[in-house]
Protein backbone atom coordinates (compact mmCIF):
# COMPACT_ATOMS: atom_id res chain seq x y z
CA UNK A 1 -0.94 37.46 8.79
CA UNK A 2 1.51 40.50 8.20
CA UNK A 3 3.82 39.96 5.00
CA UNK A 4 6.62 40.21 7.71
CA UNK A 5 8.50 37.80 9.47
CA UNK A 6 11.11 38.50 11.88
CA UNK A 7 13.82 36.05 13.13
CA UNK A 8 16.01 35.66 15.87
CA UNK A 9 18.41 33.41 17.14
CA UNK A 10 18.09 32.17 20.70
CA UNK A 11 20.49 29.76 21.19
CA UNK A 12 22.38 27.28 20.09
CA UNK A 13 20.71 25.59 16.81
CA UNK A 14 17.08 27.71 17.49
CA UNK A 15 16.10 30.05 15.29
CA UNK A 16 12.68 31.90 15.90
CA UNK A 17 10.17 33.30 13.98
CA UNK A 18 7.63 36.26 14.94
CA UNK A 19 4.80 37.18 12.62
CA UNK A 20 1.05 38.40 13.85
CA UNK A 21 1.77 38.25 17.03
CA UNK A 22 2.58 34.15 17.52
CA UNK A 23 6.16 33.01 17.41
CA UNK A 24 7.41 29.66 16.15
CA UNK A 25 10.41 27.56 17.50
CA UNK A 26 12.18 25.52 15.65
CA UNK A 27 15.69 23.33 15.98
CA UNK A 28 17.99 21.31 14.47
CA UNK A 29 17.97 17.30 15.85
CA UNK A 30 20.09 16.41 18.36
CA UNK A 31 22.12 14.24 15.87
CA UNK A 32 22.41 17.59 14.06
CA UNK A 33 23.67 19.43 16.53
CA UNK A 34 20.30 20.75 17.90
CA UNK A 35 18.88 20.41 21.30
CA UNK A 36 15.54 18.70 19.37
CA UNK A 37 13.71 20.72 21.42
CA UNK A 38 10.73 22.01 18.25
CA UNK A 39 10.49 21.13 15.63
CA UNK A 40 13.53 21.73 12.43
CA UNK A 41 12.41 24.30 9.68
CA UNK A 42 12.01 21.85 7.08
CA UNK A 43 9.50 19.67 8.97
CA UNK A 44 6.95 23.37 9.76
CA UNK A 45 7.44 23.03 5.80
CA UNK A 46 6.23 19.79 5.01
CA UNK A 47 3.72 20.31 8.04
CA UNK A 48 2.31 23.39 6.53
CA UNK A 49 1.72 21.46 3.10
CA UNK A 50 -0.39 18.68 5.15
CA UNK A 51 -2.11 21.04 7.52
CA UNK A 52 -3.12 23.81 4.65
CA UNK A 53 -4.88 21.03 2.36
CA UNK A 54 -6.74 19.95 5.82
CA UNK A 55 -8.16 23.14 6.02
CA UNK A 56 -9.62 23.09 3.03
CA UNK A 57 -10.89 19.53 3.75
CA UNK A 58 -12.07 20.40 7.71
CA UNK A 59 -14.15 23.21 5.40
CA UNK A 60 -15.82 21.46 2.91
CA UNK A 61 -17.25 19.05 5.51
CA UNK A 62 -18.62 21.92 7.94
CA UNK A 63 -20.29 23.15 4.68
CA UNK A 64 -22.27 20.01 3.94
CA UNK A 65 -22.37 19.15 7.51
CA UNK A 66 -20.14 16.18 7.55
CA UNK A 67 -18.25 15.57 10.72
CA UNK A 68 -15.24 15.62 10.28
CA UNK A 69 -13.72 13.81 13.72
CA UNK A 70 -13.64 10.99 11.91
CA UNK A 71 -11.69 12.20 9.05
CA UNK A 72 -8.06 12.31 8.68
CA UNK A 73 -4.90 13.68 6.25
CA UNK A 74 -1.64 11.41 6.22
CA UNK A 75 1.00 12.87 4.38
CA UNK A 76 4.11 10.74 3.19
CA UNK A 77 7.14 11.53 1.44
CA UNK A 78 9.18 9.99 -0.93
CA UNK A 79 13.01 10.82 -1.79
CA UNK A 80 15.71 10.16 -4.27
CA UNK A 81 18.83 8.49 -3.16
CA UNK A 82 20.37 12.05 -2.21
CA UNK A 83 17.76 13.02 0.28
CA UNK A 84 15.42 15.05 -2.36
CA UNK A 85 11.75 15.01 -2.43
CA UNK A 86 10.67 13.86 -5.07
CA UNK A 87 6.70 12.97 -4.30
CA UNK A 88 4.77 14.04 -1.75
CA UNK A 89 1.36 12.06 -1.29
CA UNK A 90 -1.22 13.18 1.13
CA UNK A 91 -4.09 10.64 1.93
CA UNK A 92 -7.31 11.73 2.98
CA UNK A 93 -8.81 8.85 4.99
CA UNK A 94 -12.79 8.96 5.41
CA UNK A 95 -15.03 6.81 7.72
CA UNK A 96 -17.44 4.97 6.14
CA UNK A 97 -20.35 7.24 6.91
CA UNK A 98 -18.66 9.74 4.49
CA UNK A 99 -20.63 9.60 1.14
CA UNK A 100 -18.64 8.23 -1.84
CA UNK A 101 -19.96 10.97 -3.77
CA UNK A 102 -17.80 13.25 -1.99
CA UNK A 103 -14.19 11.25 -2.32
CA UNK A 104 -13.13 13.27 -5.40
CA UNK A 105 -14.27 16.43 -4.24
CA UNK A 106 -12.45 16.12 -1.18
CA UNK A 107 -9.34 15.69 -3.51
CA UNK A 108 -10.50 19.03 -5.66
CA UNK A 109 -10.52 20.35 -2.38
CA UNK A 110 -7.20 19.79 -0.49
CA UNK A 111 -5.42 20.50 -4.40
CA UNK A 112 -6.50 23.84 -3.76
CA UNK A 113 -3.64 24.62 -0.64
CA UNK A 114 -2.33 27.62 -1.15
CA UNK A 115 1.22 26.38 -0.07
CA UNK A 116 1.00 23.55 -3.10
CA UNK A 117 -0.05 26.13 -5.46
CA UNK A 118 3.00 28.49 -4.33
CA UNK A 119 5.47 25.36 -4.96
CA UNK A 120 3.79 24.51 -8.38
CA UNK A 121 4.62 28.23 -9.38
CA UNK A 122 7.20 29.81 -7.29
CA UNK A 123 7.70 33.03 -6.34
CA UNK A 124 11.03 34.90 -7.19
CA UNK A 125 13.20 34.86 -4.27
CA UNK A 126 15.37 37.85 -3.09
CA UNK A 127 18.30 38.01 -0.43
CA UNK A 128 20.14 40.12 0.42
CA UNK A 129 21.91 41.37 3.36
CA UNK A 130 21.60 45.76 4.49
CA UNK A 131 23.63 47.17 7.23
CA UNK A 132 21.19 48.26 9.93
CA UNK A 133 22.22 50.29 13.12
C-alpha cells in the first residue's frame, strides 16, 4: 500500500478514500444524516481490527494445513456510558477438528495485528491544513 491516502467528498455525508489503486466508501447512517449507503468510518476501523487479526489466523492454519472454512473471528465491543470503547474482545471460534494444542497459539497469533499493535503504541498525529492551487 502507498503511505498516501487521498480523500474526496462525493456527496452528501460520503467521504472517499483512494490508496493503491482501490477506493473505499464510506457514510454516515441515515439517522445521522447519511444516505447509509457503505459503511461509516468508524465501523472500516473496528472492521480492520477484526479482519487484520484474521489474517494472521487464516495464515497460521494454511501453514500447518488446517482448514480454515470452518474457523471463524467474532469481534464484540464494549462501551462506557458515553459511547467510548472501552474493551474490544475478538473470539476465535474453532471446529472441533482443530487440535487443542493450537487454541493458544491461535491467540499469539491474531495479538500480533498490526492495527492492535499501532493502538497499543500510537503514532504521533499531525494536521494541518496548506493552501494548494
Amino acid at each position: 500500500m502507498d503511505d498516501e491516502i487521498r480523500v474526496s467528498f462525493p456527496g452528501r455525508r460520503r467521504v472517499d478514500a483512494s490508496f493503491g489503486g482501490f477506493l473505499v466508501a464510506t457514510d454516515q447512517p441515515v439517522d445521522e444524516g447519511g444516505e447509509g449507503s457503505a459503511p461509516a468510518p468508524f465501523d472500516l476501523f473496528l472492521a480492520s481490527l477484526a479482519t487484520c487479526a484474521g489474517i494472521y489466523v487464516l495464515r497460521f492454519c494454511q501453514l500447518r494445513g488446517i482448514p480454515a472454512d470452518g474457523v471463524r473471528l467474532v469481534q464484540r465491543v464494549e462501551r462506557d456510558p458515553e459511547g467510548k470503547i472501552v474493551t474490544i474482545t475478538i473470539r476465535i471460534e474453532v471446529p472441533p477438528q482443530v487440535p487443542e494444542k493450537y487454541h493458544d497459539a491461535l491467540v499469539r497469533v491474531a495479538a500480533k495485528c498490526a492495527v492492535k499493535k499501532t493502538i497499543e503504541s500510537p503514532p504521533r498525529f499531525v494536521i494541518e491544513t496548506v493552501v494548494v492551487g
